[in-house]
Protein backbone atom coordinates (compact mmCIF):
# COMPACT_ATOMS: atom_id res chain seq x y z
CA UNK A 1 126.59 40.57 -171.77
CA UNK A 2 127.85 41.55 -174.95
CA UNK A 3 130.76 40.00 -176.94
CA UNK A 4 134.21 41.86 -176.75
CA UNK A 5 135.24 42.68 -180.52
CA UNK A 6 138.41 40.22 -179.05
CA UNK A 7 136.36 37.38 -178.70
CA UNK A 8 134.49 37.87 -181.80
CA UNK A 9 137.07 37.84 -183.90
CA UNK A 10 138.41 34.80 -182.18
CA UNK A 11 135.22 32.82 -182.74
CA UNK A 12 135.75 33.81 -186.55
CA UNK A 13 138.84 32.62 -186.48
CA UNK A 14 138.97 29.36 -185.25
CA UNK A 15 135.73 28.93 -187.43
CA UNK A 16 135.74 25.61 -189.50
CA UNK A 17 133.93 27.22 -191.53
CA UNK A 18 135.55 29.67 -195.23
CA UNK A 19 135.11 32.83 -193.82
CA UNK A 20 136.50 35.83 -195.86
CA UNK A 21 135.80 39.77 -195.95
CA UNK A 22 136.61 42.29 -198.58
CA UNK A 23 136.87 46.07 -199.70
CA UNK A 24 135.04 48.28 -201.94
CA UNK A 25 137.20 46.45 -204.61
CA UNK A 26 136.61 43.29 -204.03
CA UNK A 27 140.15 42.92 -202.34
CA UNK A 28 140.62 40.30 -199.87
CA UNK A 29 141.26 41.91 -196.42
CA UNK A 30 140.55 39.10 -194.02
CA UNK A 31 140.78 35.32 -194.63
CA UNK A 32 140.13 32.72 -191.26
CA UNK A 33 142.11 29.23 -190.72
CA UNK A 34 139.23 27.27 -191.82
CA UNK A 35 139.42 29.31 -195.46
CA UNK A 36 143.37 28.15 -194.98
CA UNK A 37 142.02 24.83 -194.65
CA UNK A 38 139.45 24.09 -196.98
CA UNK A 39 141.35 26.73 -199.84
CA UNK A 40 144.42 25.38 -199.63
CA UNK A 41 145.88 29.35 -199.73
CA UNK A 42 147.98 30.46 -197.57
CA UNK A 43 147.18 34.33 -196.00
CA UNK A 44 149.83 35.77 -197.85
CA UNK A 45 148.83 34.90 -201.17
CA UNK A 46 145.01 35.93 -201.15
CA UNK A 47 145.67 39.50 -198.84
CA UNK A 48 145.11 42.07 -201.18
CA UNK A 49 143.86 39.64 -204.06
CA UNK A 50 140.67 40.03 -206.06
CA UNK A 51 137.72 37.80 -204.46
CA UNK A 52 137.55 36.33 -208.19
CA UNK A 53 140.69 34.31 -207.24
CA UNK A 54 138.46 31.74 -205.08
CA UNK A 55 135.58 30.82 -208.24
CA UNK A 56 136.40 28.87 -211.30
CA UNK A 57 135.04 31.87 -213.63
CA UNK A 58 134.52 34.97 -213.49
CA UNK A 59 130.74 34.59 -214.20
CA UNK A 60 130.28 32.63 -211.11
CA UNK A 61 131.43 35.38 -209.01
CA UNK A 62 129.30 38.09 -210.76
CA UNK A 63 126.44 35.70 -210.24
CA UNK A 64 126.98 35.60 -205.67
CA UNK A 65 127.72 39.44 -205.92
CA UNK A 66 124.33 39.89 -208.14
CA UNK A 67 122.23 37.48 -205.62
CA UNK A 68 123.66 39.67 -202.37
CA UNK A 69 122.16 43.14 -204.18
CA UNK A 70 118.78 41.31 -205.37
CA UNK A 71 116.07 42.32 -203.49
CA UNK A 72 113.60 39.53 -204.16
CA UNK A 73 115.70 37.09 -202.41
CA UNK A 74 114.83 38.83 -199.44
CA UNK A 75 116.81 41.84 -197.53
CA UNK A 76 118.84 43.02 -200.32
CA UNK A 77 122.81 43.14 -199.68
CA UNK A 78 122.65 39.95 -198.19
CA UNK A 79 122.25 36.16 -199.06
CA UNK A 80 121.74 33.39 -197.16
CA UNK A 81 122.89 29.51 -197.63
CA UNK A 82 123.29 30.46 -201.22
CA UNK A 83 124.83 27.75 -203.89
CA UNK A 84 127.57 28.09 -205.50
CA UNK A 85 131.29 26.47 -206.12
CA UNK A 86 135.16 27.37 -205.21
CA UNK A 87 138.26 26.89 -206.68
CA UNK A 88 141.01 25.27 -204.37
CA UNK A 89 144.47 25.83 -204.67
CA UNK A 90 145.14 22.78 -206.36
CA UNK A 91 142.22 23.24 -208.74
CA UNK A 92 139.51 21.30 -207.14
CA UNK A 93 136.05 22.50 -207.53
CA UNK A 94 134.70 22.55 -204.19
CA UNK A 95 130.42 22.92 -203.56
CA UNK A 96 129.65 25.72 -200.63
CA UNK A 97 127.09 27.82 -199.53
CA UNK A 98 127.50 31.05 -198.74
CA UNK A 99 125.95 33.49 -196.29
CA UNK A 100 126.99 36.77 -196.13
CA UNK A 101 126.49 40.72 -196.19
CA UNK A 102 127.50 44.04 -197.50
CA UNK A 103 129.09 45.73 -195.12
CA UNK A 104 127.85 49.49 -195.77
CA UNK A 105 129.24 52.75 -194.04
CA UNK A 106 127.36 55.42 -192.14
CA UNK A 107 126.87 57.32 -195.47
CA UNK A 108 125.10 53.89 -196.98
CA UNK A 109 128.01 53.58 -199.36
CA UNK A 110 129.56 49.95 -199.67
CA UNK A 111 132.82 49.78 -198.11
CA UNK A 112 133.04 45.80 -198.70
CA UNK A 113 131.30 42.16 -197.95
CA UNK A 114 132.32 39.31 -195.55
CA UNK A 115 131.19 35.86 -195.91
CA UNK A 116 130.99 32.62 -194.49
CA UNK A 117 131.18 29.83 -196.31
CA UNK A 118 130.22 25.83 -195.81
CA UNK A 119 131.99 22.89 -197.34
CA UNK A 120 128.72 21.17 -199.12
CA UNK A 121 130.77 18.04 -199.74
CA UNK A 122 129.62 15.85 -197.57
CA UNK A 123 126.18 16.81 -197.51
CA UNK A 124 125.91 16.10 -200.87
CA UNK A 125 127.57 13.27 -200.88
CA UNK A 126 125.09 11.98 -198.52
CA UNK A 127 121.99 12.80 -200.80
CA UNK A 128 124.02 11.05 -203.45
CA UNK A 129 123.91 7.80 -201.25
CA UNK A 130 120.55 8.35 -200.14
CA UNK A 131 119.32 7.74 -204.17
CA UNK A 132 122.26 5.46 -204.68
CA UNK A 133 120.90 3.28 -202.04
CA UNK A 134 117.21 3.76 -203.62
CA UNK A 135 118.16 2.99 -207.16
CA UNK A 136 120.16 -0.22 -206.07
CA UNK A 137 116.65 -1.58 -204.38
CA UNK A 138 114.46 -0.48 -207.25
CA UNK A 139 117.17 -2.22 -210.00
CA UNK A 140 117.67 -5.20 -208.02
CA UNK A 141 113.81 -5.40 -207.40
CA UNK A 142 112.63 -5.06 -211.51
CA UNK A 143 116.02 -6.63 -212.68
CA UNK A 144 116.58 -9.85 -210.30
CA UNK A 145 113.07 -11.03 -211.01
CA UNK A 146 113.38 -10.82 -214.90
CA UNK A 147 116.70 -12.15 -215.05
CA UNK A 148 115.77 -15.46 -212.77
CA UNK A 149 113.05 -16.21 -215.45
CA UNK A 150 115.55 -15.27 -218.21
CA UNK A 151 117.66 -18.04 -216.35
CA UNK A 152 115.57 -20.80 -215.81
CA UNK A 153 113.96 -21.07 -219.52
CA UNK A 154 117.71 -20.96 -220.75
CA UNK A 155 118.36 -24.15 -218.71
CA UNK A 156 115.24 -25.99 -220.32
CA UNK A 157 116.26 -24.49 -223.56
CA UNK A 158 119.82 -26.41 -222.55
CA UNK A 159 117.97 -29.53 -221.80
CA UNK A 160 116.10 -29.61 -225.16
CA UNK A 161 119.12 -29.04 -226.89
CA UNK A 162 121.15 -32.00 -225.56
CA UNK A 163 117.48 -34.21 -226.33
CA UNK A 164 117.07 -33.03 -229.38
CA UNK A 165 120.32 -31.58 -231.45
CA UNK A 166 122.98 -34.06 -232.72
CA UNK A 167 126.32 -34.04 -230.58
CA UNK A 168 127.80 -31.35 -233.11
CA UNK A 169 124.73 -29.54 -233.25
CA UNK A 170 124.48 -29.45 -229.39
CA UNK A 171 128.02 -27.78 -228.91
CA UNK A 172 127.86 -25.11 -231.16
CA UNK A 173 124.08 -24.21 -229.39
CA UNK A 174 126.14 -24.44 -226.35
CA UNK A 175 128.50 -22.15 -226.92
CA UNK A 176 125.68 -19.36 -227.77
CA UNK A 177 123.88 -20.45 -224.34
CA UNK A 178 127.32 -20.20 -222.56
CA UNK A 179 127.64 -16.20 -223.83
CA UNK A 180 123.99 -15.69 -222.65
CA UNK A 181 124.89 -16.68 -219.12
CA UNK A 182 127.76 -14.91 -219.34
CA UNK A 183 126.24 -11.78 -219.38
CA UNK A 184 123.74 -12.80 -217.15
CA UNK A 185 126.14 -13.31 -214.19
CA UNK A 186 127.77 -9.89 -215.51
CA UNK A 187 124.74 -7.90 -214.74
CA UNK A 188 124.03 -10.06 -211.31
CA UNK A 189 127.37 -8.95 -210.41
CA UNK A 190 127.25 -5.30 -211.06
CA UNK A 191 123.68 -5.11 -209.43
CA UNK A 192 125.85 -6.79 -205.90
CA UNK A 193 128.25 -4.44 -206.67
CA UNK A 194 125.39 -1.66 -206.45
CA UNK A 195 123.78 -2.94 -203.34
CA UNK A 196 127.23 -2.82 -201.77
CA UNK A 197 128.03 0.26 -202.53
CA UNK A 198 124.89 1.74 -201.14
CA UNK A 199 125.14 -0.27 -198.18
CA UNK A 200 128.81 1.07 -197.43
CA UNK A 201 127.69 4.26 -198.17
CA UNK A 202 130.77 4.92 -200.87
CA UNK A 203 131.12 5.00 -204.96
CA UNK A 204 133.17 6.24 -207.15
CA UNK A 205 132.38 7.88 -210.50
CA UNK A 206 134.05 7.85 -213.70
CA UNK A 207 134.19 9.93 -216.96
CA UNK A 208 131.12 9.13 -219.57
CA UNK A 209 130.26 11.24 -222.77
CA UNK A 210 131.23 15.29 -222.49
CA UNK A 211 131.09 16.79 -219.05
CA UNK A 212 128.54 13.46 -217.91
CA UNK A 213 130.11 11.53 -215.45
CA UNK A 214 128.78 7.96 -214.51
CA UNK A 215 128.94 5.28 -211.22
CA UNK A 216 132.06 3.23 -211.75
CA UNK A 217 131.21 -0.33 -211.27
CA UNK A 218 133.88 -1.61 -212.94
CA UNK A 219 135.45 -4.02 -210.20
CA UNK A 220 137.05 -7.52 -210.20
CA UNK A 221 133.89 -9.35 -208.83
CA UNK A 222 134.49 -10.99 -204.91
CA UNK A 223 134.64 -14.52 -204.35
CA UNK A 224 130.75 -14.19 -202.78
CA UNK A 225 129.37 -13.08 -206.51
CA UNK A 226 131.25 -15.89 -208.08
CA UNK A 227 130.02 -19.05 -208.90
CA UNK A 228 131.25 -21.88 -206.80
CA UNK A 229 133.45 -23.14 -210.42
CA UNK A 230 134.52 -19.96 -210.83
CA UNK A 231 138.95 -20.72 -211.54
CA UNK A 232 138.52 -24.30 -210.87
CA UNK A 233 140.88 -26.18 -213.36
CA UNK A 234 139.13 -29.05 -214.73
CA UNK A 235 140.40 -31.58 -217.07
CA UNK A 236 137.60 -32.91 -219.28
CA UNK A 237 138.26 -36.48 -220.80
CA UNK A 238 136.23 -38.25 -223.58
CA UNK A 239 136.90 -39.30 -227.17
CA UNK A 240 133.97 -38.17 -228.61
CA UNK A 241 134.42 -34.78 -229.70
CA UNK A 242 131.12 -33.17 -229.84
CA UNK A 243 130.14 -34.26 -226.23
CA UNK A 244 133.53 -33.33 -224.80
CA UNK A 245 133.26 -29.56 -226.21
CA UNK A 246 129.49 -29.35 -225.23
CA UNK A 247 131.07 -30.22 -221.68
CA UNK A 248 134.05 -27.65 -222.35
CA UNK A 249 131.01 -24.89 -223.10
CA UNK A 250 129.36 -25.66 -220.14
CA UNK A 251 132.22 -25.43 -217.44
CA UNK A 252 133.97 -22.41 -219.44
CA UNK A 253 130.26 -20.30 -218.79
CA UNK A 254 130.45 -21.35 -215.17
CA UNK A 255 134.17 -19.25 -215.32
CA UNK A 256 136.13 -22.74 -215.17
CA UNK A 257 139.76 -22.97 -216.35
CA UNK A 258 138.97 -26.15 -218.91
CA UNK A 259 141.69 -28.02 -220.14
CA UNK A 260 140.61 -31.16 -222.71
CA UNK A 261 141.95 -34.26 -224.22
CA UNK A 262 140.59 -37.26 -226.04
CA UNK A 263 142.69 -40.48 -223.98
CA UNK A 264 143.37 -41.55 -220.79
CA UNK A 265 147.11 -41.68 -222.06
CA UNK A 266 147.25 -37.97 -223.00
CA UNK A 267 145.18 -36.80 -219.73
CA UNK A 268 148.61 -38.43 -217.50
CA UNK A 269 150.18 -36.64 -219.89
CA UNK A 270 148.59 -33.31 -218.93
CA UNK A 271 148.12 -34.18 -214.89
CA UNK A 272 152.18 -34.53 -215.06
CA UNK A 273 152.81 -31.18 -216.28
CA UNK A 274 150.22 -29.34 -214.69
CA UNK A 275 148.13 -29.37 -211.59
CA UNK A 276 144.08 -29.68 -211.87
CA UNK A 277 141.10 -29.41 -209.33
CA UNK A 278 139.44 -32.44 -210.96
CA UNK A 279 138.93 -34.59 -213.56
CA UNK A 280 135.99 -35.68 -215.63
CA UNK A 281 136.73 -38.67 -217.66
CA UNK A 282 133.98 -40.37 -219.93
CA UNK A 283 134.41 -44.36 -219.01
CA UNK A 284 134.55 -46.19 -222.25
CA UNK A 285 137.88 -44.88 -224.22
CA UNK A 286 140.10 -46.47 -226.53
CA UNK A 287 143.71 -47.33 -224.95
CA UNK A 288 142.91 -46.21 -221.83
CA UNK A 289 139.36 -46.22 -220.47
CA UNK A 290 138.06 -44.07 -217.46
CA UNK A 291 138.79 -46.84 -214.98
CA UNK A 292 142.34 -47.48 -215.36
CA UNK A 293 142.58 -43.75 -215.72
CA UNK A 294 140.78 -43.53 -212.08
CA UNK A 295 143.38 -45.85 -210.98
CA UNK A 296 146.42 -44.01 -212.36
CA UNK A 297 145.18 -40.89 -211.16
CA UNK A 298 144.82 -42.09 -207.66
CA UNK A 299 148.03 -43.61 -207.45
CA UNK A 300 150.23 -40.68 -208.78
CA UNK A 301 148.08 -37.88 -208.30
CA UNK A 302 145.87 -38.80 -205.16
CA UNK A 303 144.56 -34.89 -204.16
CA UNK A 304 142.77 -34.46 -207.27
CA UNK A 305 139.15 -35.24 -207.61
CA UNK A 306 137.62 -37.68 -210.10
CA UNK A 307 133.92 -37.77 -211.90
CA UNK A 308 133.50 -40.52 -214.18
CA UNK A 309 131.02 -40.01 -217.06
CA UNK A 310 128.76 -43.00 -218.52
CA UNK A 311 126.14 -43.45 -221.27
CA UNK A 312 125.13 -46.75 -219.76
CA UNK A 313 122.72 -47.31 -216.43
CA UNK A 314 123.53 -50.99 -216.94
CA UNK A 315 126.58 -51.50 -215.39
CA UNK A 316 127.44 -55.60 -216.84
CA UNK A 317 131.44 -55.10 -216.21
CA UNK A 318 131.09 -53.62 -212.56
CA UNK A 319 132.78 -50.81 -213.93
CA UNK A 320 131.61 -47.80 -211.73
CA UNK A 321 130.98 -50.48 -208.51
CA UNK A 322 134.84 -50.56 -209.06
CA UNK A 323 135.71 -47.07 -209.48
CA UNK A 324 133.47 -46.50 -206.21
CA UNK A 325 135.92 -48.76 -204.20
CA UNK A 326 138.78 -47.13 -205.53
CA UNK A 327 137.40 -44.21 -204.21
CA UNK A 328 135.62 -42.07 -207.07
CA UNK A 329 133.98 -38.91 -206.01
CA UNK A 330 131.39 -38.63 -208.56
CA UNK A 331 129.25 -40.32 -211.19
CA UNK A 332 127.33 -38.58 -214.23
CA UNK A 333 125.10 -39.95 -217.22
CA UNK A 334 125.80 -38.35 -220.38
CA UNK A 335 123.13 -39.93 -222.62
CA UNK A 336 121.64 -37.23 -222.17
CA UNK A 337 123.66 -35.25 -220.19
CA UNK A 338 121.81 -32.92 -217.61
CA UNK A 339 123.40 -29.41 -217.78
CA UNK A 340 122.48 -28.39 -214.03
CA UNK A 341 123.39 -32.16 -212.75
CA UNK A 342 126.71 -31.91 -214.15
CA UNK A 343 127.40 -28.25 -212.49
CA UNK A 344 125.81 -29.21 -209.38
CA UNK A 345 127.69 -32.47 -209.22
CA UNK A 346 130.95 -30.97 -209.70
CA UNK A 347 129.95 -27.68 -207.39
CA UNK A 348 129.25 -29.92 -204.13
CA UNK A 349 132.82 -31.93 -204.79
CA UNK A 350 135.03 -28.71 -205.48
CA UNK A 351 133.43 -26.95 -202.67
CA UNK A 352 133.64 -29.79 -199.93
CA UNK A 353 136.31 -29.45 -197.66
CA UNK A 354 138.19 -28.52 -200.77
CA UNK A 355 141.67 -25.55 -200.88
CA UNK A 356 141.25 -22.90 -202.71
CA UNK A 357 141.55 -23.15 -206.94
CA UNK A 358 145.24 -24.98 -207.80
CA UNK A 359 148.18 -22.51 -207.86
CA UNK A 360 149.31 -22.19 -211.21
């Protein structure tokens, strides 16, 4: 049975789809809902108007009214799915495809076009997943492995340089190898950023160079792509001031909040008027030596953690079997100190039953 012209025009209506007819002119004579919707127009303000009032240039439309009269796309005075872009009422470029005819009279003479046009948005935004998703497995397959060596020979080239450098010499190389892993956790964390954006199937895009735009992977990074010392405050304690910056370097790469003193005396100081995740105190210290410090800081400020440092593996004053009864948490050799022993040491204690980094 064939369609009543009522029921025709009521499928075309409640299209979601942009459909729109014209005259001769080019003058809009018939715009649906689902133009209304995706345009932004209302009816009253494109009735009448030139078809030029939904492209960004007037080149574009030329271009869909030169593809509908070419005849090696196929049946000339029509087009079909055919690419192109509209303007929306509040200047948004949106991607369609067109299909559509020229409406011809019984004489052959154009009397005007109608078209229907699909939203592209999503679509593309799909394909744009599809290779974002593709590109995140192919960087973090050729980056992860690279960087993992890059890594590993930076801690041996950490552990030869606390053998081998004098104190002095060994913080300054420290504070070169700190900016190196730095930039290494930068890139690990905008390759998870990648992967996550792929796998939620969303991005966003930002302005480059010119008309290029680029992914915007410019986030804060989440807890899961930050190192377990990442905000932890640490007071570091030792009166030799080469070793206690070379420990400074090392906690500041791992994103601590490093705080440092040469006493026992001055550390109270500094646990009175602020608050600390933990603090690493060398043993032997003029004044005040990391035991009596222990026992100050258990008795005034008993919720924050305490990792004595020694150069000695003979204990002959019972010094750390002491500190152990008083309840110390942790125990490191600094002669020479082991780079990945200290951040492990402190990782396991900070992350053990532990609150969240000290409000401050």
């Amino acid at each position: 049975m064939p369609l009543s012209r009522e029921v025709l025009e009521r499928l075309l209506e409640t299209s979601p789809d942009i459909v729109v007819a014209t005259d001769a002119r080019g003058r809009v004579i018939y715009y649906n809902a689902g133009a209304h919707e995706n345009l932004g127009y209302g009816r009253d303000e494109v009735i009448g108007a030139s078809v030029e009032m939904f492209y960004p240039s007037l080149d574009e439309a030329r271009r869909v009214m030169k593809a509908m009269r070419d005849p090696q796309r196929g049946l000339s005075g029509q087009v079909m799915s055919f690419p192109t872009t509209f303007m929306t009422k509040d200047r948004r470029e949106l991607p369609v495809a067109i299909s559509g005819v020229i409406i011809r009279g019984d004489d052959g003479a154009e009397s005007g076009t109608i078209g229907f046009a699909k939203d592209m948005s999503e679509f593309i935004r799909m394909d744009q997943l599809a290779v974002l998703g593709e590109v995140a497995v192919g960087l973090s397959h050729e980056i992860n492995n690279p960087l993992t060596a890059i890594s590993n020979y930076l801690a041996l080239i950490e552990r030869f340089v606390f053998r081998h450098e004098s104190s002095h010499g060994a913080a300054e190389e420290l504070r070169r190898i700190g900016a190196i892993r730095a930039e290494i956790r930068r890139i690990e964390v905008h390759l998870t950023r990648l992967r996550e954006m792929a796998d939620k199937e969303e991005y966003a895009s930002t302005d480059y160079l010119g008309d290029a735009r680029m992914i915007d992977l410019s986030t804060e990074a989440s807890p899961s792509e930050r190192g377990p010392l990442h905000g932890r405050h640490v007071l570091v304690v030792d009166d030799d001031d080469a070793v206690r910056e070379s420990v400074v370097q090392i906690l500041r790469a791992e994103g601590c909040e490093v705080e440092d003193c040469c006493n026992g005396r001055e550390a109270l100081s500094r646990l009175e008027a602020d608050s600390f995740d933990l603090v690493l105190s060398d043993v032997v210290m003029p004044e005040m030596d990391g035991y009596e410090l222990l026992l100050e800081v258990r008795r005034s400020h008993p919720s924050t953690l305490m990792v004595l440092m020694t150069a000695f593996y003979h204990d002959k004053d019972h010094v750390i079997k002491r500190s152990r009864l008083e309840g110390l948490e942790g125990l490191l050799f600094k002669k020479p100190l082991d780079p990945e022993r200290l951040r492990k040491t402190l990782a396991e204690l900070l992350t053990r039953d532990q609150p969240d980094p000290s409000a401050r």
